[in-house]
PDB file of N, CA and C in Angstrom:
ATOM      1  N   UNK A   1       2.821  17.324 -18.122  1.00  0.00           N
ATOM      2  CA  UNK A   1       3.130  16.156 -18.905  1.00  0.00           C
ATOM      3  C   UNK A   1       3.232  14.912 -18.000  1.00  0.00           C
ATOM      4  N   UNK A   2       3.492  15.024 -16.966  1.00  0.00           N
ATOM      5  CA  UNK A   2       3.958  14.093 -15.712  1.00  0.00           C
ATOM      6  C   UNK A   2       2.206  13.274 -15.713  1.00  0.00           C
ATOM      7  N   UNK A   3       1.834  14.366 -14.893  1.00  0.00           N
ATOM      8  CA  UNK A   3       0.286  13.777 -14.777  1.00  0.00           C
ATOM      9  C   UNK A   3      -0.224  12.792 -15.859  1.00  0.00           C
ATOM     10  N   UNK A   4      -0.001  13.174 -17.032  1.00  0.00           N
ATOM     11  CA  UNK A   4      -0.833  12.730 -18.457  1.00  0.00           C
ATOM     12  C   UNK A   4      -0.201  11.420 -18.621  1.00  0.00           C
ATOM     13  N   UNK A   5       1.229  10.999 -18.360  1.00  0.00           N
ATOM     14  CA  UNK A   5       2.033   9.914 -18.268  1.00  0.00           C
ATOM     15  C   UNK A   5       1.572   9.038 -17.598  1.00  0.00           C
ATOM     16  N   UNK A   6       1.228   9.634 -16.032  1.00  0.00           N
ATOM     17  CA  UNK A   6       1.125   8.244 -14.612  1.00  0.00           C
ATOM     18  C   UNK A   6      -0.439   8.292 -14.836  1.00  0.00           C
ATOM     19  N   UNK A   7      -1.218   9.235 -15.499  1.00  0.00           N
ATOM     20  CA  UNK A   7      -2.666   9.010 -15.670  1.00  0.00           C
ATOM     21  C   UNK A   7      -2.601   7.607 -16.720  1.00  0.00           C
ATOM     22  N   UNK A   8      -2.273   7.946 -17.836  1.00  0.00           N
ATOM     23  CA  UNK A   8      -1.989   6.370 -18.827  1.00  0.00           C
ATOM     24  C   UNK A   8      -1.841   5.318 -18.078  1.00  0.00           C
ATOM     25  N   UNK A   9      -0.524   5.617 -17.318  1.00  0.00           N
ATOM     26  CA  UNK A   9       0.293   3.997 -17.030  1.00  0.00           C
ATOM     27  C   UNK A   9      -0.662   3.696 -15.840  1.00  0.00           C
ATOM     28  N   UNK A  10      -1.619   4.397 -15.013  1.00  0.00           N
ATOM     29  CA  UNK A  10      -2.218   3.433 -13.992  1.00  0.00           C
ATOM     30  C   UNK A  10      -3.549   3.191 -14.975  1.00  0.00           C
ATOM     31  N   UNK A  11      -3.947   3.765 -15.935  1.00  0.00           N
ATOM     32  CA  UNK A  11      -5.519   3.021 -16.176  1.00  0.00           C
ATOM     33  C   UNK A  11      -4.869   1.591 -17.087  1.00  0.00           C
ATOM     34  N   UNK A  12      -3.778   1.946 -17.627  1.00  0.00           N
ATOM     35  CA  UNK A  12      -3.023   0.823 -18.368  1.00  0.00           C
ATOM     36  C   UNK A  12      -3.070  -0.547 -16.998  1.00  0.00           C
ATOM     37  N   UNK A  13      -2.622  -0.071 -15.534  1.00  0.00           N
ATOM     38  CA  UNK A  13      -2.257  -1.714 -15.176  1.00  0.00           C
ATOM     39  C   UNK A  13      -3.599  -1.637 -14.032  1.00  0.00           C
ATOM     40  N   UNK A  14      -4.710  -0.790 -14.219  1.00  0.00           N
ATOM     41  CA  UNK A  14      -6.187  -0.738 -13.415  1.00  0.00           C
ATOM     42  C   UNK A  14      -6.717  -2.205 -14.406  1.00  0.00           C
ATOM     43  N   UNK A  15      -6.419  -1.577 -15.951  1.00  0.00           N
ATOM     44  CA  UNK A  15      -7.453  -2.514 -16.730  1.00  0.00           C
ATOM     45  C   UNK A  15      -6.873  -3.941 -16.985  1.00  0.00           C
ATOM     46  N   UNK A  16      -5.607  -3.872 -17.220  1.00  0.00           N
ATOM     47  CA  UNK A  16      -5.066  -5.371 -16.999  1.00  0.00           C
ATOM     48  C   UNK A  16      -4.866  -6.182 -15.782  1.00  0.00           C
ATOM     49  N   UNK A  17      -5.436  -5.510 -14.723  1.00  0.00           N
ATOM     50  CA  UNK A  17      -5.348  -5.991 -13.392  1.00  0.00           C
ATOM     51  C   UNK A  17      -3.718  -6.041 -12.700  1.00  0.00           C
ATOM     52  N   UNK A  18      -2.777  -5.723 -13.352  1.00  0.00           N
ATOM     53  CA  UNK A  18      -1.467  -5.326 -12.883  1.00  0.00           C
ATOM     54  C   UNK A  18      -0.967  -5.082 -11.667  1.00  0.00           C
ATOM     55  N   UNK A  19      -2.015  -4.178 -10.495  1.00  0.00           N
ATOM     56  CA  UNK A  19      -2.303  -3.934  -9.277  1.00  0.00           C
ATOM     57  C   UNK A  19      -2.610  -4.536  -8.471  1.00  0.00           C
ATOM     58  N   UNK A  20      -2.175  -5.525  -7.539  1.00  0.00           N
ATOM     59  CA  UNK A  20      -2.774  -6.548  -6.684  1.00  0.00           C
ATOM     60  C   UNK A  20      -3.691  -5.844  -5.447  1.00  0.00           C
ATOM     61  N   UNK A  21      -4.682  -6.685  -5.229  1.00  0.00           N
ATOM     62  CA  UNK A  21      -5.921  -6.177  -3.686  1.00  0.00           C
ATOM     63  C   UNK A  21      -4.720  -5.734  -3.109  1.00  0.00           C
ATOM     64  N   UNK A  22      -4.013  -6.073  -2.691  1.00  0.00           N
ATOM     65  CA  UNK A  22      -3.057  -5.463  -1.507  1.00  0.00           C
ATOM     66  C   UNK A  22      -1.874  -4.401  -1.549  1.00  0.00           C
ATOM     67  N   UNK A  23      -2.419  -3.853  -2.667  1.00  0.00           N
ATOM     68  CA  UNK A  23      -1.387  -2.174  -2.951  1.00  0.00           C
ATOM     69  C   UNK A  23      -2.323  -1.236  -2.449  1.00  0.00           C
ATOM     70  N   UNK A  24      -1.719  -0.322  -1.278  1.00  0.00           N
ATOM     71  CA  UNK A  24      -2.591   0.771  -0.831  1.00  0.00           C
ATOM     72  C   UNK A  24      -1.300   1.723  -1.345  1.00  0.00           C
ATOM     73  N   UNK A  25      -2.126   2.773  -0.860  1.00  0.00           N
ATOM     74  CA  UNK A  25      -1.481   4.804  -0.929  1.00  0.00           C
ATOM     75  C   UNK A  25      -0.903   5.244  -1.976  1.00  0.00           C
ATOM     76  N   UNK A  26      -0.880   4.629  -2.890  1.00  0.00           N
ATOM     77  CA  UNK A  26      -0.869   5.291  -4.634  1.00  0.00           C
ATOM     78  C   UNK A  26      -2.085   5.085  -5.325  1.00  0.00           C
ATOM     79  N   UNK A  27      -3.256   4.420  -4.970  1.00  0.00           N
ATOM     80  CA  UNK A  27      -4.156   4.365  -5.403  1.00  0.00           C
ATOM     81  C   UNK A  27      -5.181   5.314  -5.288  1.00  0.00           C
ATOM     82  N   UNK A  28      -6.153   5.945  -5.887  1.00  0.00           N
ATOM     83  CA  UNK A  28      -7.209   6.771  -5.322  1.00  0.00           C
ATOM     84  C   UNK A  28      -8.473   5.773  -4.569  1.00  0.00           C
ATOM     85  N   UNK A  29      -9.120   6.702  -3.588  1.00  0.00           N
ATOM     86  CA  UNK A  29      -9.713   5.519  -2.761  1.00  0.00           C
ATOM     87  C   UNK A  29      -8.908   4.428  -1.600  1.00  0.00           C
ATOM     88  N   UNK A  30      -7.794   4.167  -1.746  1.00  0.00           N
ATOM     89  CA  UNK A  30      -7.388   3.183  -1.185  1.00  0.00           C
ATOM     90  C   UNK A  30      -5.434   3.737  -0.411  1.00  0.00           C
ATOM     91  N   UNK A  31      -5.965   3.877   0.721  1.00  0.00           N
ATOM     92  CA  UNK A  31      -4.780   4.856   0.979  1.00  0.00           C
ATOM     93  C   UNK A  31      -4.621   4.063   2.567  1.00  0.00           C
ATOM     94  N   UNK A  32      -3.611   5.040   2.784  1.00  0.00           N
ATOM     95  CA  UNK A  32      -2.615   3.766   3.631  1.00  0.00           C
ATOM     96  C   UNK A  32      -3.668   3.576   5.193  1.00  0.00           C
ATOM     97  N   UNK A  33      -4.377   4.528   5.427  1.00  0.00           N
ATOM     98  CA  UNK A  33      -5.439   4.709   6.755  1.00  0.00           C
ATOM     99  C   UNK A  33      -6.342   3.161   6.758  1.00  0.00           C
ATOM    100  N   UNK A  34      -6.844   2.902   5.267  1.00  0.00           N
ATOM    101  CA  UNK A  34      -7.381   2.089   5.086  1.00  0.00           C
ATOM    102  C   UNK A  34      -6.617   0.404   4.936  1.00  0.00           C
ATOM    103  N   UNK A  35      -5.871   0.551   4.682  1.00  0.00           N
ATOM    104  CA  UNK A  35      -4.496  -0.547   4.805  1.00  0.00           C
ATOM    105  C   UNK A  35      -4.503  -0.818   6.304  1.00  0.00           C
ATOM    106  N   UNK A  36      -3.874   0.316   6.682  1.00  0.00           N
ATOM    107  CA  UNK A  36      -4.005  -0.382   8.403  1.00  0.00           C
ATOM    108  C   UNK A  36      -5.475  -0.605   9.197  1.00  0.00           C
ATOM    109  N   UNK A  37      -6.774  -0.585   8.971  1.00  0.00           N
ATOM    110  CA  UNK A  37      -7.804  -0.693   9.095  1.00  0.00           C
ATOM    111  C   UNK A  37      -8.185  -2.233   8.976  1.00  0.00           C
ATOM    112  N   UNK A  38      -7.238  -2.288   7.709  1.00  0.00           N
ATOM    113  CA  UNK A  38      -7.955  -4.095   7.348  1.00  0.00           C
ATOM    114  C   UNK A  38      -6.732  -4.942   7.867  1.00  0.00           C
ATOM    115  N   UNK A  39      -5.911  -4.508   8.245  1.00  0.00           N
ATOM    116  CA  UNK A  39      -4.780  -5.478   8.881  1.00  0.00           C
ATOM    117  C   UNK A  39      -5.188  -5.488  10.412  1.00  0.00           C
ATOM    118  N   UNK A  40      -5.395  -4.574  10.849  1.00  0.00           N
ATOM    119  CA  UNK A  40      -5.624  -4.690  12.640  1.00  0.00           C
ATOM    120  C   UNK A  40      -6.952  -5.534  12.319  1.00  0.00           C
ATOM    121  N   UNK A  41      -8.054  -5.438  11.340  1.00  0.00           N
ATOM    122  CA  UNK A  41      -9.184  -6.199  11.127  1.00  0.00           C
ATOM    123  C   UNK A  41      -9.131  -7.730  11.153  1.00  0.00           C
ATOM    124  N   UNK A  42      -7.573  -7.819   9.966  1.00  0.00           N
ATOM    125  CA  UNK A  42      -7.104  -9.184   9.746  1.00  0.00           C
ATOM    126  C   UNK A  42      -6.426 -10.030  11.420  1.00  0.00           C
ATOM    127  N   UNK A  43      -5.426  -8.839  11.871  1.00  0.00           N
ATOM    128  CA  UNK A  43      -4.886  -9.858  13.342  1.00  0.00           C
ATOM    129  C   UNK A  43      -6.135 -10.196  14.280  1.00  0.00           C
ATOM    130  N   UNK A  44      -7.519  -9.321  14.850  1.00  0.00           N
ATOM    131  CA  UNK A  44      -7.998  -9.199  15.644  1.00  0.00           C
ATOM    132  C   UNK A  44      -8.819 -10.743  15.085  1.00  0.00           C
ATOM    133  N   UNK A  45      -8.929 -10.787  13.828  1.00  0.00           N
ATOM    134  CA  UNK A  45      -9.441 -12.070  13.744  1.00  0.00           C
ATOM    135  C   UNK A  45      -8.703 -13.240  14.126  1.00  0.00           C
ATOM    136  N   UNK A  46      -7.486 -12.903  13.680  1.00  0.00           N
ATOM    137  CA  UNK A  46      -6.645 -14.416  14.034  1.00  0.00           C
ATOM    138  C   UNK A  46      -6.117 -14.322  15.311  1.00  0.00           C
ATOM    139  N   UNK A  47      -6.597 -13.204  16.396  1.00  0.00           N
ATOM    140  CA  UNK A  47      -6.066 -13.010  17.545  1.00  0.00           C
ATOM    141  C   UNK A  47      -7.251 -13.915  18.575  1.00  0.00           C
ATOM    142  N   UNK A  48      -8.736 -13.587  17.704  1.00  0.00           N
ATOM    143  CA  UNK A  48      -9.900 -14.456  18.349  1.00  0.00           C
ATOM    144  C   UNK A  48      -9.811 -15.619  18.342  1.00  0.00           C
ATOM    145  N   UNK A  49      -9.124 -16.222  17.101  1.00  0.00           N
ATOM    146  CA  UNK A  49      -9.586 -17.623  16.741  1.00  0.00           C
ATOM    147  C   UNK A  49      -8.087 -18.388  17.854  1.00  0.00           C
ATOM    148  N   UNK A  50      -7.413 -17.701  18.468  1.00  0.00           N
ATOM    149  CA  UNK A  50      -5.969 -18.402  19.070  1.00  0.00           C
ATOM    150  C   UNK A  50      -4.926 -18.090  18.035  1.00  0.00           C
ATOM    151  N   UNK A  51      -5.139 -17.470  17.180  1.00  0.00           N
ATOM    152  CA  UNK A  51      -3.934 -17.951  16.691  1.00  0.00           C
ATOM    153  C   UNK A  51      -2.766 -16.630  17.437  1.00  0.00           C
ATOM    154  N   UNK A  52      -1.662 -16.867  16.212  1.00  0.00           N
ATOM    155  CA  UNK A  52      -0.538 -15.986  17.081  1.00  0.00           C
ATOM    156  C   UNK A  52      -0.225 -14.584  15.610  1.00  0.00           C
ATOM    157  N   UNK A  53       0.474 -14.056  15.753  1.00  0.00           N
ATOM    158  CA  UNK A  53       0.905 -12.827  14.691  1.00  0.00           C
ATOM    159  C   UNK A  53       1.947 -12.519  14.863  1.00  0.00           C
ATOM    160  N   UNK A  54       3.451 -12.117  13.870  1.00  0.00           N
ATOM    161  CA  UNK A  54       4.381 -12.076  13.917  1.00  0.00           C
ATOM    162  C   UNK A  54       4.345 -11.073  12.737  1.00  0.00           C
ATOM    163  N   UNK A  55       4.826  -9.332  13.209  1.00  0.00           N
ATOM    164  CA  UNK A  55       4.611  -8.503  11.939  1.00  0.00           C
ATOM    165  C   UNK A  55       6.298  -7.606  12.093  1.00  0.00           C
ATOM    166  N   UNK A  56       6.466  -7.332  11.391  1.00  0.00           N
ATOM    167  CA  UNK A  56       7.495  -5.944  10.471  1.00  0.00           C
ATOM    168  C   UNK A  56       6.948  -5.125   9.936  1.00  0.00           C
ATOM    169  N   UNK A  57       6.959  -4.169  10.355  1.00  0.00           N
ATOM    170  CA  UNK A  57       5.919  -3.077   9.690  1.00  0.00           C
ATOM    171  C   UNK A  57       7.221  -1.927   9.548  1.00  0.00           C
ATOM    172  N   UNK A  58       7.298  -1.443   8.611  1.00  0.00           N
ATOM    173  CA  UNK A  58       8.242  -0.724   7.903  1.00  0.00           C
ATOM    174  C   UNK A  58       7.679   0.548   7.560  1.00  0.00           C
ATOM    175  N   UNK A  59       8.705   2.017   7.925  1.00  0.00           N
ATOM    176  CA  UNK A  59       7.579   3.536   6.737  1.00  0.00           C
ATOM    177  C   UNK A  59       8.865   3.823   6.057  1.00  0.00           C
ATOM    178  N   UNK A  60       8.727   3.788   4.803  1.00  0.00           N
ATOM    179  CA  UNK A  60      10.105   4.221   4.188  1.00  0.00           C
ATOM    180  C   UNK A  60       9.177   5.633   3.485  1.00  0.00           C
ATOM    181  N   UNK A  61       8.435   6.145   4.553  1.00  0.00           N
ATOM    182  CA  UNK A  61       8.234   7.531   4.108  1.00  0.00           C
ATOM    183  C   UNK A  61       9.491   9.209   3.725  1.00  0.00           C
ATOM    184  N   UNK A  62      10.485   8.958   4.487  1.00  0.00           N
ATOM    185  CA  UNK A  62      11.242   9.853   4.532  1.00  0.00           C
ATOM    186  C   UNK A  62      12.434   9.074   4.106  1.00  0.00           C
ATOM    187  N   UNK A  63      12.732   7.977   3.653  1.00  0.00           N
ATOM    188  CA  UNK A  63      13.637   7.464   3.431  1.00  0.00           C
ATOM    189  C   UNK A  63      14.664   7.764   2.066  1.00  0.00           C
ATOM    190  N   UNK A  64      14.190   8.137   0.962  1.00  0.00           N
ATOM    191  CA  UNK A  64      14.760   8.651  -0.470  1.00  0.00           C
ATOM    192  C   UNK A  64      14.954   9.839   0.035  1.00  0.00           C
ATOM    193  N   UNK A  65      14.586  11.084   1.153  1.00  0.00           N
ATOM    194  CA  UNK A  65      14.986  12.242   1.841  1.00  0.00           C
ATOM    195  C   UNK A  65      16.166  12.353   1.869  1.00  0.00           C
ATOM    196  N   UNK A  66      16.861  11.259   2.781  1.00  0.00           N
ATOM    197  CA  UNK A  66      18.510  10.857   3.475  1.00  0.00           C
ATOM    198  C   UNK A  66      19.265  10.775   2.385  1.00  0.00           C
ATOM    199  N   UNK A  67      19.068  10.327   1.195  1.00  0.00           N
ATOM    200  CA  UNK A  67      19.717  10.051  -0.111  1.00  0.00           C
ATOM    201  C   UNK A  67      20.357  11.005  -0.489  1.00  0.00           C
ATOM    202  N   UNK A  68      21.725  11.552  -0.635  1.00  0.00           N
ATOM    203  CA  UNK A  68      22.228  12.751  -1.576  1.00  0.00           C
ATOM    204  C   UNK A  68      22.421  12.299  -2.781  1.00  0.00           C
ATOM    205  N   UNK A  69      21.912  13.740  -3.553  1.00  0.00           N
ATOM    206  CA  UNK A  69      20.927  13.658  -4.737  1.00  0.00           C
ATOM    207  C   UNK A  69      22.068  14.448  -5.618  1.00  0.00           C
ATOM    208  N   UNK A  70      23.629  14.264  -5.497  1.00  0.00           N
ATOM    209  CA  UNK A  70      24.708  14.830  -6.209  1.00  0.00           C
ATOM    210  C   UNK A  70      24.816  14.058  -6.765  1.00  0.00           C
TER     211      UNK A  70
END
């Protein structure tokens, strides 16, 4: 039933455009390997042209883990 739910609600915000270019790793096709691909793509450009880069890069992969779930 789960599946049949998040299958709806993403073609629901695919077709209204709901999803901005810049949501990776819940998407099919577009996963986080490829996220960091176009960002090192994005600094190396602004690293050519002079400019400077100032990042926070965050994984709240294991983070809801730590959470007790009582």
């Amino acid at each position: 039933m789960e599946s049949i739910v998040r299958d709806h609600v993403m073609a629901y915000f695919i077709e209204n455009e709901l999803i901005i270019s810049k949501q990776y790793g819940f998407l099919k096709g577009r996963s986080t390997v490829l996220q960091l691909l176009n960002i090192i793509d994005d600094w190396s450009l602004k690293l050519d042209s002079g400019g400077q880069i100032d990042c926070i890069y965050m994984d709240f992969k294991n983070a809801f883990d730590k959470v007790p779930h009582r």
